[in-house]
Protein backbone atom coordinates (compact mmCIF):
# COMPACT_ATOMS: atom_id res chain seq x y z
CA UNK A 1 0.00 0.00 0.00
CA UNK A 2 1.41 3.63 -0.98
CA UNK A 3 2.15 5.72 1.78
CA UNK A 4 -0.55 8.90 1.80
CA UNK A 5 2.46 11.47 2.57
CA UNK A 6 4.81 9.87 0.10
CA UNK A 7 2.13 10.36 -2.93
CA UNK A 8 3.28 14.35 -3.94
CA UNK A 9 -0.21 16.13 -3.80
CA UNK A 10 -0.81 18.87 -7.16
CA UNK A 11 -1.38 22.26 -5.94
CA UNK A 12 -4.65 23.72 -7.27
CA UNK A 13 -5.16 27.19 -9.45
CA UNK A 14 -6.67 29.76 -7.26
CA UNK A 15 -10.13 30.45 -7.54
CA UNK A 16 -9.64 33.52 -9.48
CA UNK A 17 -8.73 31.20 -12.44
CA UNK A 18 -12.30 29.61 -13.01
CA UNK A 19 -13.20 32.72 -14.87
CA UNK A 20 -11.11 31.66 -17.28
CA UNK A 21 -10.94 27.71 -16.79
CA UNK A 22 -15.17 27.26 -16.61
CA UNK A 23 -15.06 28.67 -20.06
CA UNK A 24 -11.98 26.88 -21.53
CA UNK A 25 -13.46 23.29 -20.25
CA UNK A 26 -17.07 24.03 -21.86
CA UNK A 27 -15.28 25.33 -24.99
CA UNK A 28 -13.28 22.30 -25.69
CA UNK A 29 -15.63 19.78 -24.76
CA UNK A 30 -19.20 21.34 -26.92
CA UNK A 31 -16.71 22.54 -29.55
CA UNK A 32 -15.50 18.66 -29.97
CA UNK A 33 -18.94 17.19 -30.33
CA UNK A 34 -20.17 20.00 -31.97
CA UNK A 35 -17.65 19.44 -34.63
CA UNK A 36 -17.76 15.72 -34.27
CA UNK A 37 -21.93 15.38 -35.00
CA UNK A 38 -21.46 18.12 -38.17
CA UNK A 39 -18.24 16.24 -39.22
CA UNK A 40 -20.14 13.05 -39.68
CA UNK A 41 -23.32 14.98 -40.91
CA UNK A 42 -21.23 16.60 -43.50
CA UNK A 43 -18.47 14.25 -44.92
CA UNK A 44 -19.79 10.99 -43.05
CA UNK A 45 -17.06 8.06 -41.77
CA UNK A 46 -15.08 8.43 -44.78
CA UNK A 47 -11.23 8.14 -45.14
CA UNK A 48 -9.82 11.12 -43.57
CA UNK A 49 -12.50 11.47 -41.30
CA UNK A 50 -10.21 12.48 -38.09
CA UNK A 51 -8.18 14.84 -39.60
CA UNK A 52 -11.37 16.76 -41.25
CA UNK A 53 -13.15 16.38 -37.63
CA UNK A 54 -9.86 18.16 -36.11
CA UNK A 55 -9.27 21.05 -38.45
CA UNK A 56 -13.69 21.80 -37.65
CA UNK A 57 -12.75 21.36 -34.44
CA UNK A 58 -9.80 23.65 -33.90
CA UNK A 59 -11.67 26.28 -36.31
CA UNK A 60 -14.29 25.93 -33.81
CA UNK A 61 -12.63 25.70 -30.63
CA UNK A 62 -10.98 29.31 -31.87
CA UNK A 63 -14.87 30.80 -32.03
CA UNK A 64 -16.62 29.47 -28.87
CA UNK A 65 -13.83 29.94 -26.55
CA UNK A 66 -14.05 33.64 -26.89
CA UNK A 67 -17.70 34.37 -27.26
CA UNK A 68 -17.93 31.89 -24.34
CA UNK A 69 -15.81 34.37 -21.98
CA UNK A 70 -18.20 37.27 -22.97
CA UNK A 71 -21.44 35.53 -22.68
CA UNK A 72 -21.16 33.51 -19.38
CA UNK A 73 -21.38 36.13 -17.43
CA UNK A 74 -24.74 37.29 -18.85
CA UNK A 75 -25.76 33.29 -19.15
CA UNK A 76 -25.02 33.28 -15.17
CA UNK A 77 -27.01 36.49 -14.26
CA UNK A 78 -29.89 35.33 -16.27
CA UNK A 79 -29.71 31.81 -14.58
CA UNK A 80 -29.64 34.04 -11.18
CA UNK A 81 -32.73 35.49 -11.88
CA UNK A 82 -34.99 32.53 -12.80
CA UNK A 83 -33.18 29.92 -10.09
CA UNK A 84 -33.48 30.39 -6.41
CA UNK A 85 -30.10 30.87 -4.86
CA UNK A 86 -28.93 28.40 -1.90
């Protein structure tokens, strides 16, 4: 059995950094199967299938990352307003 103090422990970002972090996670992982679904929609499971899924998704990832840092804060507001708050 490992030792608990022997295991190093990773530090965590501060919470200031989820402002930019929330964002970055959504925008990577609804960019991807964004792309992905239109990808397949588009030029189907064809040779070369990956690499046109990639280049959609890097295109895209380029987009939704910034409008995502603009609009969450407006997305979280509105959410305020129609859920109750703990």
């Amino acid at each position: 059995m490992l030792d608990a103090q022997a295991v190093p422990r990773r530090g965590k970002l501060p919470a200031r950094y989820a402002v930019i972090i929330t964002p970055l996670i959504i925008s990577v992982l609804m960019s991807c199967i964004v792309a992905g679904i239109s990808t397949v929609q588009g030029y189907g499971l064809e040779p070369g299938f990956m690499s046109v899924w990639m280049e959609s998704w890097g295109t895209s990832w380029l987009v939704a990352y910034p409008i995502l840092i603009v609009v969450l804060p407006v997305v979280r507001r509105i959410v305020g307003l129609i859920v109750e708050q703990p």
